[in-house]
PDB file of N, CA and C in Angstrom:
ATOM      1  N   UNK A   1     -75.327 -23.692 -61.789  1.00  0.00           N
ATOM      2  CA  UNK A   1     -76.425 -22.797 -62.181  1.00  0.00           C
ATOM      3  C   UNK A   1     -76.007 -21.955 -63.383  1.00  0.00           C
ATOM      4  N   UNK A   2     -74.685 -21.340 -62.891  1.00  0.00           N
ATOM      5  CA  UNK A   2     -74.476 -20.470 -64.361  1.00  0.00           C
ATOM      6  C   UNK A   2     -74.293 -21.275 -65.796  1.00  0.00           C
ATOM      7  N   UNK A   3     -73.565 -22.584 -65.250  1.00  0.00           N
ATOM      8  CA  UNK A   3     -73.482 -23.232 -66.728  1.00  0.00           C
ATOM      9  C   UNK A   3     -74.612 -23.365 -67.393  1.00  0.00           C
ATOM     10  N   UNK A   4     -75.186 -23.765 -66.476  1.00  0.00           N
ATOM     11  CA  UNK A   4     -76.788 -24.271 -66.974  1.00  0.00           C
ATOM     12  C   UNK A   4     -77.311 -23.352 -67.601  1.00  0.00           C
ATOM     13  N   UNK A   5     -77.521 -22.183 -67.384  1.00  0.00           N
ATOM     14  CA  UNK A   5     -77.991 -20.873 -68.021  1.00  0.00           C
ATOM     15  C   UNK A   5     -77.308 -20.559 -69.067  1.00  0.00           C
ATOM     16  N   UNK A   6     -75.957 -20.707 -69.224  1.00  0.00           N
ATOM     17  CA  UNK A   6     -75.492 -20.329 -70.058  1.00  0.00           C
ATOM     18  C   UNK A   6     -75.446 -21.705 -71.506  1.00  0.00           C
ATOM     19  N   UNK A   7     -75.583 -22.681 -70.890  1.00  0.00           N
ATOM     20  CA  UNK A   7     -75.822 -23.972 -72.240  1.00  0.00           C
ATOM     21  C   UNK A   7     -77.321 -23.650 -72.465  1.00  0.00           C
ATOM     22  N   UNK A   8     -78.095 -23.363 -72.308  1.00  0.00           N
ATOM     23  CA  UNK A   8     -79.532 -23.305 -71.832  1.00  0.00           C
ATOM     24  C   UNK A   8     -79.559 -22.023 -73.286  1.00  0.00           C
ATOM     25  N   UNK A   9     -78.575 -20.835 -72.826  1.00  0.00           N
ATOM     26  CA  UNK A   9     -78.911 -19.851 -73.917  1.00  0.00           C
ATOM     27  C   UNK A   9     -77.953 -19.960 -75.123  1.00  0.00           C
ATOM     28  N   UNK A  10     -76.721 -20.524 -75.040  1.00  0.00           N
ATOM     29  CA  UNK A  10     -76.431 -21.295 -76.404  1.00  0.00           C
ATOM     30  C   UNK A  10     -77.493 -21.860 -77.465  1.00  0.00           C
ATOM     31  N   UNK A  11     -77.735 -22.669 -77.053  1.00  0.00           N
ATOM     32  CA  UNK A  11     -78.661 -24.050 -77.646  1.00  0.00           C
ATOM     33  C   UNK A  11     -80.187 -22.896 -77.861  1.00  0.00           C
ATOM     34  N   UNK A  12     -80.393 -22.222 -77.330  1.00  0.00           N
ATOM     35  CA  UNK A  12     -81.367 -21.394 -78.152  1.00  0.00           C
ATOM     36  C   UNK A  12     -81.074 -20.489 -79.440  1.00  0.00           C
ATOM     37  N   UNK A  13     -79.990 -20.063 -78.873  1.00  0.00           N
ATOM     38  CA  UNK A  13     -79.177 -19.036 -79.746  1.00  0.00           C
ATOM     39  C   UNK A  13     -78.788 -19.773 -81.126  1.00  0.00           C
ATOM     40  N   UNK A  14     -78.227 -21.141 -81.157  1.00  0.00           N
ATOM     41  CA  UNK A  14     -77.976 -21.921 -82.367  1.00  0.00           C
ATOM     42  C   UNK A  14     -79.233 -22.108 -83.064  1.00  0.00           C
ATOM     43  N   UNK A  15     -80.088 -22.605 -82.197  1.00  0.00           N
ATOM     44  CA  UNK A  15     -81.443 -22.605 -82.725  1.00  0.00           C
ATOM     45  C   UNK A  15     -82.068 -21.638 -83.403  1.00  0.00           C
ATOM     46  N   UNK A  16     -81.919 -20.652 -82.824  1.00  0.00           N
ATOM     47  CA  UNK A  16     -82.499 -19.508 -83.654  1.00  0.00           C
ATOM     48  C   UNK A  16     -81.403 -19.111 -85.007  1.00  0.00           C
ATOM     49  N   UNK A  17     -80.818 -19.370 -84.844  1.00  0.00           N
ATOM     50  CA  UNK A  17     -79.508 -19.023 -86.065  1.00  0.00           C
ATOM     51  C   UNK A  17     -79.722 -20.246 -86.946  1.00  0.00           C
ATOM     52  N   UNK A  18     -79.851 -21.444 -86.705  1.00  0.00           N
ATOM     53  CA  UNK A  18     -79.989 -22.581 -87.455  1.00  0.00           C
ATOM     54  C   UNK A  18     -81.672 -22.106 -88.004  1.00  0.00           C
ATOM     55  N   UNK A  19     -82.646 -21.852 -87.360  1.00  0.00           N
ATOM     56  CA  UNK A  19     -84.384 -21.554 -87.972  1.00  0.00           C
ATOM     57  C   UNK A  19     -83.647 -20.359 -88.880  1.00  0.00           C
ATOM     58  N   UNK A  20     -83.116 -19.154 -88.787  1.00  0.00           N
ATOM     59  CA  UNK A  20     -82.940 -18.270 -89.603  1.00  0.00           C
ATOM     60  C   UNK A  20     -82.272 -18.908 -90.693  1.00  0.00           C
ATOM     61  N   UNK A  21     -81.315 -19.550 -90.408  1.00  0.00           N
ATOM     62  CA  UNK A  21     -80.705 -19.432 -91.852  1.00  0.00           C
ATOM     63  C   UNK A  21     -81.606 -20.783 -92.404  1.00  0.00           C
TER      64      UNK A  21
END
């Protein structure tokens, strides 16, 4: 569960850093 949550908010987090830049 925690991994999951925590790859889950990576992969958004890149995402949003990859759309920003």
């Amino acid at each position: 569960m925690m991994t999951k949550l925590s790859r889950s908010s990576v992969a958004a987090a890149v995402s949003a850093y990859l759309r920003t830049c």
